[in-house]
PDB file of N, CA and C in Angstrom:
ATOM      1  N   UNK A   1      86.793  89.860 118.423  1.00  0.00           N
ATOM      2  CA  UNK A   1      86.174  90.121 117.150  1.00  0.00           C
ATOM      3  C   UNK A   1      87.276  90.270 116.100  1.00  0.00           C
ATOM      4  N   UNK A   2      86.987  89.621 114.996  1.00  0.00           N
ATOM      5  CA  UNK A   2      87.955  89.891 113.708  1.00  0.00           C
ATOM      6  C   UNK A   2      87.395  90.404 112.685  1.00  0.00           C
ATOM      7  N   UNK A   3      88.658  91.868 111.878  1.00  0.00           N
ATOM      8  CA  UNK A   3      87.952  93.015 111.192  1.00  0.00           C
ATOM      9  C   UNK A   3      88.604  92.585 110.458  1.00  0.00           C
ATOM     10  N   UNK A   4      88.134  92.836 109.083  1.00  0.00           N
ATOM     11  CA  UNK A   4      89.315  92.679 107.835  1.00  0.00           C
ATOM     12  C   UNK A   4      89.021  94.070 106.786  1.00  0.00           C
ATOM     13  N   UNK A   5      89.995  94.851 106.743  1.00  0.00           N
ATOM     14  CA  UNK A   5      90.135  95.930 105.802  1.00  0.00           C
ATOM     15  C   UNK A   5      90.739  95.004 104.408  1.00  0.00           C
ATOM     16  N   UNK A   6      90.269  95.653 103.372  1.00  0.00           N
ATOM     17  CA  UNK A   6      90.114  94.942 102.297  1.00  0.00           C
ATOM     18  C   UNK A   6      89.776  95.619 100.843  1.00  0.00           C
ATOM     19  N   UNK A   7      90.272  95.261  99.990  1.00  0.00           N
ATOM     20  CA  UNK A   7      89.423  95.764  98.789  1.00  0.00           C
ATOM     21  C   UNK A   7      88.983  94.807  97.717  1.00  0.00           C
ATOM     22  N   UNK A   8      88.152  94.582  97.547  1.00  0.00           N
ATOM     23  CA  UNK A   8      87.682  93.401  96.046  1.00  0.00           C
ATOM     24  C   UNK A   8      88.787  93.053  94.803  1.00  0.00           C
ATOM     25  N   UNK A   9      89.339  94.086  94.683  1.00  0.00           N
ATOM     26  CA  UNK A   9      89.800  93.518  93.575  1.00  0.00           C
ATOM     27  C   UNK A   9      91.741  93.160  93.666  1.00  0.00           C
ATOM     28  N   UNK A  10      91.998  93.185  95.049  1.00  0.00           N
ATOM     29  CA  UNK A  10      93.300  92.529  95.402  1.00  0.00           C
ATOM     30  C   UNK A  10      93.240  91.214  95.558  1.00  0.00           C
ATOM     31  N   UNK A  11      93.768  90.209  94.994  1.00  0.00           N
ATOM     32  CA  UNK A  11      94.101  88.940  94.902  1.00  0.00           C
ATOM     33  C   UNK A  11      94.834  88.418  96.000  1.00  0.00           C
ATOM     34  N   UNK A  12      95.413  89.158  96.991  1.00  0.00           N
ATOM     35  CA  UNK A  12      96.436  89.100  98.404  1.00  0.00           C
ATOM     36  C   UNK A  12      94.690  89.068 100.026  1.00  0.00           C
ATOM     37  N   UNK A  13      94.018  90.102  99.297  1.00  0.00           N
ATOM     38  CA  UNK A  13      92.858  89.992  99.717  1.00  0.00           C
ATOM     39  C   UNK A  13      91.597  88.812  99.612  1.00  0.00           C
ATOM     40  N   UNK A  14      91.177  88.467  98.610  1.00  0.00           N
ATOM     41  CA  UNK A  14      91.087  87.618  98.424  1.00  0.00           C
ATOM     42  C   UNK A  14      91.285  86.206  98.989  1.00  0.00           C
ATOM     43  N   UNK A  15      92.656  85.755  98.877  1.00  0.00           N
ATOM     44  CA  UNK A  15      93.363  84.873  99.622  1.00  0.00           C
ATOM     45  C   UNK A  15      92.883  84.637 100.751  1.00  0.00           C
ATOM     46  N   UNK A  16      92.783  85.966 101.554  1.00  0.00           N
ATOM     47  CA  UNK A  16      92.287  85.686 103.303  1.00  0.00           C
ATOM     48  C   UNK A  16      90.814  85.783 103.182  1.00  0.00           C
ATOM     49  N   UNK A  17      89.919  86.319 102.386  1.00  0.00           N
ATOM     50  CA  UNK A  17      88.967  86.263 102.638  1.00  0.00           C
ATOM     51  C   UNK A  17      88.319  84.508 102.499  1.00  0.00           C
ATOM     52  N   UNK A  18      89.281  83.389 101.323  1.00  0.00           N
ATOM     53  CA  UNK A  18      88.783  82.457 100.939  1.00  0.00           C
ATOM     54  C   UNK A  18      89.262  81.889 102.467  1.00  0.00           C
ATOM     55  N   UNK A  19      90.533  81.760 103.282  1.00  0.00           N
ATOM     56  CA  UNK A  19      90.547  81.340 104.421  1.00  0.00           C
ATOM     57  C   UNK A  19      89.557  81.485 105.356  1.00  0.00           C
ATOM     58  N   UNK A  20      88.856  82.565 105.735  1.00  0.00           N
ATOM     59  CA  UNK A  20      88.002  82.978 106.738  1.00  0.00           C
ATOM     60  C   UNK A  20      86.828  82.169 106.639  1.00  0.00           C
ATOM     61  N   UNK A  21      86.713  81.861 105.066  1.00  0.00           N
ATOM     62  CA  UNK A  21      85.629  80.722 104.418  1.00  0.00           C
ATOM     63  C   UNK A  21      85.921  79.099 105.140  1.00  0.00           C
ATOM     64  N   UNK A  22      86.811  79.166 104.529  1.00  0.00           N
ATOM     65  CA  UNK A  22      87.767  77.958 104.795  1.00  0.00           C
ATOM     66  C   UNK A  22      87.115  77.278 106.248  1.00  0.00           C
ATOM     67  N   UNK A  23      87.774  78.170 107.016  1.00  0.00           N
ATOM     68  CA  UNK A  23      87.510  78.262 108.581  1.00  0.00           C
ATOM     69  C   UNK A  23      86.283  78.183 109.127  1.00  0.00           C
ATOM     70  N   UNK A  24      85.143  78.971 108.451  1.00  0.00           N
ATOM     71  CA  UNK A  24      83.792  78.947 108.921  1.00  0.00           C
ATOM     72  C   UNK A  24      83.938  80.139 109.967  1.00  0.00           C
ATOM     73  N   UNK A  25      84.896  81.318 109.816  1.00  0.00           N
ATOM     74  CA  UNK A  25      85.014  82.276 111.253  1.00  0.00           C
ATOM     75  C   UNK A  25      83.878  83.888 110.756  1.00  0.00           C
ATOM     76  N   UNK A  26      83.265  84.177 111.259  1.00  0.00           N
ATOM     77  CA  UNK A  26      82.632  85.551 111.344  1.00  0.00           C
ATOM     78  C   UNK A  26      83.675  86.143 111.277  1.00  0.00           C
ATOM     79  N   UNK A  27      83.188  87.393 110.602  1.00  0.00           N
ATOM     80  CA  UNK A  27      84.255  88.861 110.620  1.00  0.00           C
ATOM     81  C   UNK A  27      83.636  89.964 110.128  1.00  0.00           C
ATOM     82  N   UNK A  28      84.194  91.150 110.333  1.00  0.00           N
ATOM     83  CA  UNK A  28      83.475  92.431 110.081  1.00  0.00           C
ATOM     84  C   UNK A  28      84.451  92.340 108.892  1.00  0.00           C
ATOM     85  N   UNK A  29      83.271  93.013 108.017  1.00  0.00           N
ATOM     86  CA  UNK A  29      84.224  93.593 106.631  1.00  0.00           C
ATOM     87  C   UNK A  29      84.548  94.793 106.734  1.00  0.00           C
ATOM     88  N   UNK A  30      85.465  95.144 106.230  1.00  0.00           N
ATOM     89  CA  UNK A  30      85.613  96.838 106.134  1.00  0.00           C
ATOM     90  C   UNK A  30      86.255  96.599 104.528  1.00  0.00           C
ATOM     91  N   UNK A  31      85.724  97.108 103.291  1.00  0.00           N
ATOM     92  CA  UNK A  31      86.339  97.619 102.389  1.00  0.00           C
ATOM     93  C   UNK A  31      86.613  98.523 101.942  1.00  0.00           C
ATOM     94  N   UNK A  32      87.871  98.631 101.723  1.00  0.00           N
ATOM     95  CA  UNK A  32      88.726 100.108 101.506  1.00  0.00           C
ATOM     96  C   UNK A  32      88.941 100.403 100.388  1.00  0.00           C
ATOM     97  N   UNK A  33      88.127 100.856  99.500  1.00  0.00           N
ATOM     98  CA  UNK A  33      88.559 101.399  97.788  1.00  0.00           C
ATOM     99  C   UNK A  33      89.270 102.354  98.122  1.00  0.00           C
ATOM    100  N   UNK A  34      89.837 102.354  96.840  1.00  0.00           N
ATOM    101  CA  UNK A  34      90.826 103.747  97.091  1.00  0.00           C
ATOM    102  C   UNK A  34      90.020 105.015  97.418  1.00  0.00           C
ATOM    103  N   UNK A  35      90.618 105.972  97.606  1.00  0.00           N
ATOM    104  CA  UNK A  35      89.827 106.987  98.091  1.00  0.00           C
ATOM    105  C   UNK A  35      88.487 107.179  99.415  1.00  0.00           C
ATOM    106  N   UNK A  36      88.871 106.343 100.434  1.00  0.00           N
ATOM    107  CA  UNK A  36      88.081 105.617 101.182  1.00  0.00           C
ATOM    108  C   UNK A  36      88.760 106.394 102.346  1.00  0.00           C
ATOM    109  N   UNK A  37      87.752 106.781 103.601  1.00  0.00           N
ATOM    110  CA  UNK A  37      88.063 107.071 104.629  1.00  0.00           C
ATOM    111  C   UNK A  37      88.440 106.219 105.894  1.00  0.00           C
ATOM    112  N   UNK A  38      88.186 104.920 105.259  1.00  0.00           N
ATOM    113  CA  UNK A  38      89.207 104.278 106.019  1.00  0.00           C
ATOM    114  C   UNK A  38      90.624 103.611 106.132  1.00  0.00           C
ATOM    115  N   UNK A  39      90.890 104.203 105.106  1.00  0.00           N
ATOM    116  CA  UNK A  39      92.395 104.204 104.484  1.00  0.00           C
ATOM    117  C   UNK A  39      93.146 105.113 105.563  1.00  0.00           C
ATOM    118  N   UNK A  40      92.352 106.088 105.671  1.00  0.00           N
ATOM    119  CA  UNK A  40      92.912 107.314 106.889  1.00  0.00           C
ATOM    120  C   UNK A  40      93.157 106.898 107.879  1.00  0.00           C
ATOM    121  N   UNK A  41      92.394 106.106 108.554  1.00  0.00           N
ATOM    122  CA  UNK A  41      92.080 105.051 109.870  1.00  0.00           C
ATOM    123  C   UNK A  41      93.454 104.207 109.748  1.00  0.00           C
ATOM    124  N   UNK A  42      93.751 103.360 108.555  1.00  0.00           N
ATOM    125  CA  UNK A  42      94.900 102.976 109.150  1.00  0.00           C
ATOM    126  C   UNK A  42      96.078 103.236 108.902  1.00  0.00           C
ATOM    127  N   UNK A  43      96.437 104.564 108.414  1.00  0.00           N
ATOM    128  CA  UNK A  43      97.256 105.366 108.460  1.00  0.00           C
ATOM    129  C   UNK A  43      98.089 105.116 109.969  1.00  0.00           C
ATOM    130  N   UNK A  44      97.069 105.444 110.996  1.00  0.00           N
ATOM    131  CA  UNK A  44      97.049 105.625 112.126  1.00  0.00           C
ATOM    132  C   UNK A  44      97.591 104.227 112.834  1.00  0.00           C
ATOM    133  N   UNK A  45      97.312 103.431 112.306  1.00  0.00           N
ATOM    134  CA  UNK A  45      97.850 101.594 112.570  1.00  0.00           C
ATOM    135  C   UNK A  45      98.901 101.310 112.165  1.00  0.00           C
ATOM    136  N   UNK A  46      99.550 101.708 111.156  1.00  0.00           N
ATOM    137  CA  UNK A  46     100.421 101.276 110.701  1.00  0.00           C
ATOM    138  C   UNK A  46     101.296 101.872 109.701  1.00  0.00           C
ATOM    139  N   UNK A  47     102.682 101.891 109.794  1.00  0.00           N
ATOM    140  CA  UNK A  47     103.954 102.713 109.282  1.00  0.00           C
ATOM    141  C   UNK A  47     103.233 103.070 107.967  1.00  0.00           C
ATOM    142  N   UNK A  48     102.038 101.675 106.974  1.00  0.00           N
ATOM    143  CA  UNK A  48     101.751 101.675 105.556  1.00  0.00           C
ATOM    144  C   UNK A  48     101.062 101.163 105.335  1.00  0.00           C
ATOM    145  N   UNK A  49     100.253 101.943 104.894  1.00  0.00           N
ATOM    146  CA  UNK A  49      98.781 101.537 104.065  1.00  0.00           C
ATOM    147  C   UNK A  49      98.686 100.026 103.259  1.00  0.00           C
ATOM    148  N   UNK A  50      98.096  99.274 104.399  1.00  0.00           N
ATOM    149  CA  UNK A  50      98.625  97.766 103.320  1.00  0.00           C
ATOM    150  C   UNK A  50      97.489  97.229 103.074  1.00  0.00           C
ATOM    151  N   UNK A  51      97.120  96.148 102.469  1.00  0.00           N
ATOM    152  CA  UNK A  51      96.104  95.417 102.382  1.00  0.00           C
ATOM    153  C   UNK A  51      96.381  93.859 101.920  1.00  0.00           C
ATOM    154  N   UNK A  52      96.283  92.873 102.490  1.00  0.00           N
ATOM    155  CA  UNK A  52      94.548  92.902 103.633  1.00  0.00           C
ATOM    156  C   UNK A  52      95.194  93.374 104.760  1.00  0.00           C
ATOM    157  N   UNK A  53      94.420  93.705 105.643  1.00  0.00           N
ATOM    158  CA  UNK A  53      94.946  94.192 107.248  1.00  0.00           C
ATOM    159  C   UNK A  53      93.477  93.533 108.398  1.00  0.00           C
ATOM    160  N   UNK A  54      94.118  92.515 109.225  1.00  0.00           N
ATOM    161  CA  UNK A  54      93.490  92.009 110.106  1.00  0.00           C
ATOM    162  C   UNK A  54      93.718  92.911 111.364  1.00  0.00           C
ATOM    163  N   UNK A  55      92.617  93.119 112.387  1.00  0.00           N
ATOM    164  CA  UNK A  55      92.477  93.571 113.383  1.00  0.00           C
ATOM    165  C   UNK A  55      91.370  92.351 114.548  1.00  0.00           C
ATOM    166  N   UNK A  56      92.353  91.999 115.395  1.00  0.00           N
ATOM    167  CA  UNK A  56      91.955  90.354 115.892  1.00  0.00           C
ATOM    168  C   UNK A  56      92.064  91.785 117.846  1.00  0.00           C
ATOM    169  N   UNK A  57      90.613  91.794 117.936  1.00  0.00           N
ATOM    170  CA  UNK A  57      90.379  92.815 118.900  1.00  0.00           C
ATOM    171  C   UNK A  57      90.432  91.959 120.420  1.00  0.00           C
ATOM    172  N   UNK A  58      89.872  90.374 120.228  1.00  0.00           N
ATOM    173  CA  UNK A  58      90.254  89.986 121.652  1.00  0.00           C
ATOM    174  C   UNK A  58      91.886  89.564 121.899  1.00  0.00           C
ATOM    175  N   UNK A  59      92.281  89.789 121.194  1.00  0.00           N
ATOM    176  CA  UNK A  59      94.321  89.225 121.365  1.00  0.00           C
ATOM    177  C   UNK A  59      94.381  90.589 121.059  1.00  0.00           C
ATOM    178  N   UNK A  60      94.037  91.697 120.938  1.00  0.00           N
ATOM    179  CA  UNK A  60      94.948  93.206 120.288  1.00  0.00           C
ATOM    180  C   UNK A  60      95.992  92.662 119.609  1.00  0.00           C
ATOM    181  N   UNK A  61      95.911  92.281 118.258  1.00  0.00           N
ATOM    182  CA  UNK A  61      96.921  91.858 117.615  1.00  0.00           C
ATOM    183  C   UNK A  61      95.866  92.937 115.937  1.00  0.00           C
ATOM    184  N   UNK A  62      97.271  93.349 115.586  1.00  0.00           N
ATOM    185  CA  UNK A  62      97.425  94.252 113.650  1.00  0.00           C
ATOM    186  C   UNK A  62      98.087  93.653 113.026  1.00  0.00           C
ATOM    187  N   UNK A  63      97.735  92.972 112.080  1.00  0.00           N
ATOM    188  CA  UNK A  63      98.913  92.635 111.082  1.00  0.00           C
ATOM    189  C   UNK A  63      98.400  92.831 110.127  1.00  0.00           C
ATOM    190  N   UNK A  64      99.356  92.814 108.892  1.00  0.00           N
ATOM    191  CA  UNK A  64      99.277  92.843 107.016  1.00  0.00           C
ATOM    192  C   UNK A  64     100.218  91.387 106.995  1.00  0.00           C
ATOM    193  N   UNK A  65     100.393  91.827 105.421  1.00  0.00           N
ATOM    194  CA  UNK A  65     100.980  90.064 104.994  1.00  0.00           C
ATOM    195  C   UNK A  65      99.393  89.119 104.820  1.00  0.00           C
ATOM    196  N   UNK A  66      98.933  88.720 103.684  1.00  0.00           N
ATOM    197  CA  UNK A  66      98.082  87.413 103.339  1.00  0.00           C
ATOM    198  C   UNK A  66      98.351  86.344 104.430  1.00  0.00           C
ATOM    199  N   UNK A  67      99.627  85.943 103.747  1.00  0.00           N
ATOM    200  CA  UNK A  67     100.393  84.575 104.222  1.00  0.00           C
ATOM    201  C   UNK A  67     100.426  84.652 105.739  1.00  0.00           C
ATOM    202  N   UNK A  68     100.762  85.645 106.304  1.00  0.00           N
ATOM    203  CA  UNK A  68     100.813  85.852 107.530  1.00  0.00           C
ATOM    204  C   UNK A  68      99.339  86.039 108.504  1.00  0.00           C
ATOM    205  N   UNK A  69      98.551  86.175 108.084  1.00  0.00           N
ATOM    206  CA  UNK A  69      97.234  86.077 108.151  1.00  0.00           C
ATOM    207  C   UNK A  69      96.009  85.135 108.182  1.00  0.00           C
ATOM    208  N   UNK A  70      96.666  84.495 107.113  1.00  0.00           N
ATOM    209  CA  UNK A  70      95.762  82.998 107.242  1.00  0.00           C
ATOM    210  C   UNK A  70      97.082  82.213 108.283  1.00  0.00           C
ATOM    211  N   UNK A  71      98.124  82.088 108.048  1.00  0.00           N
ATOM    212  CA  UNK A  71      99.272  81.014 109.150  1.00  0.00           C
ATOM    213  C   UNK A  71      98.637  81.558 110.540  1.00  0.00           C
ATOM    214  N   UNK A  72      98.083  83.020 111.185  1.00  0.00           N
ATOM    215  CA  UNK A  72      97.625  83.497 112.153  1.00  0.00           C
ATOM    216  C   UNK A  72      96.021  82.932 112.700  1.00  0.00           C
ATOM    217  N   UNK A  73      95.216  82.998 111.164  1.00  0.00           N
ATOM    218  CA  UNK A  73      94.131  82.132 111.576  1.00  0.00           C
ATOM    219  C   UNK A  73      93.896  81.021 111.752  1.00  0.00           C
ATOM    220  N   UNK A  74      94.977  80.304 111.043  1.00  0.00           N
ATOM    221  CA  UNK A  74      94.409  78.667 111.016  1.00  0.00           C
ATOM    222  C   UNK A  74      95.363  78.268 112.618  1.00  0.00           C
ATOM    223  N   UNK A  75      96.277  78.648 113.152  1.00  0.00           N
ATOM    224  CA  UNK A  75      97.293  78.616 114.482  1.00  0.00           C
ATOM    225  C   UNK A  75      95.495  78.551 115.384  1.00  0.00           C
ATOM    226  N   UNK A  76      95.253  80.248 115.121  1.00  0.00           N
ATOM    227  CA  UNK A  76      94.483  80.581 116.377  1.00  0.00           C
ATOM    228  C   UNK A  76      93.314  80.016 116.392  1.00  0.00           C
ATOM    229  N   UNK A  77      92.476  79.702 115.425  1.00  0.00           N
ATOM    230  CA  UNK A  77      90.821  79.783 114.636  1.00  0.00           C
ATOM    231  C   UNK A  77      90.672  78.078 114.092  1.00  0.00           C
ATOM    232  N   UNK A  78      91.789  78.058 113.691  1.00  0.00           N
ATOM    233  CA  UNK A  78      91.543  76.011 113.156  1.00  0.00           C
ATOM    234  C   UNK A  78      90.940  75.489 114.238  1.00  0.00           C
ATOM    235  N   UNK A  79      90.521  74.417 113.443  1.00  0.00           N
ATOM    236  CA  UNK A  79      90.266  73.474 113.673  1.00  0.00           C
ATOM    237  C   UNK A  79      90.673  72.347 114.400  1.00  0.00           C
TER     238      UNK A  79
END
């Protein structure tokens, strides 16, 4: 399953969400406005609160980075 923490009005966000389009792949949204309790959550994931942040649950793979994110989906998820 692929999660994407996120907030609307990041343009880095964005980016991966138009890939996931791109792709035609399902994903859970999670959006994180500021002041959001799941900001807390990935506290716990990672050294820093980043965004976008993919969570790819059948590979246990975390990453941040856009760029690094879609190069991760289109590798694993292309076509």
């Amino acid at each position: 399953m692929l999660e994407l923490y996120h907030f609307e009005s990041c343009p880095y966000c964005a980016k991966v969400r138009r890939k996931f389009e791109e792709l035609d792949l399902s994903y859970v949204s999670h959006p994180s406005p500021l002041g959001s309790k799941k900001r807390e959550f990935l506290a716990q994931l990672t050294d820093e609160i980043q965004f976008p942040l993919l969570i790819d649950t059948d590979r246990n793979v975390v990453m941040i980075e856009s760029e690094d994110i879609c190069k991760y989906l289109e590798k694993n998820y292309g076509k």
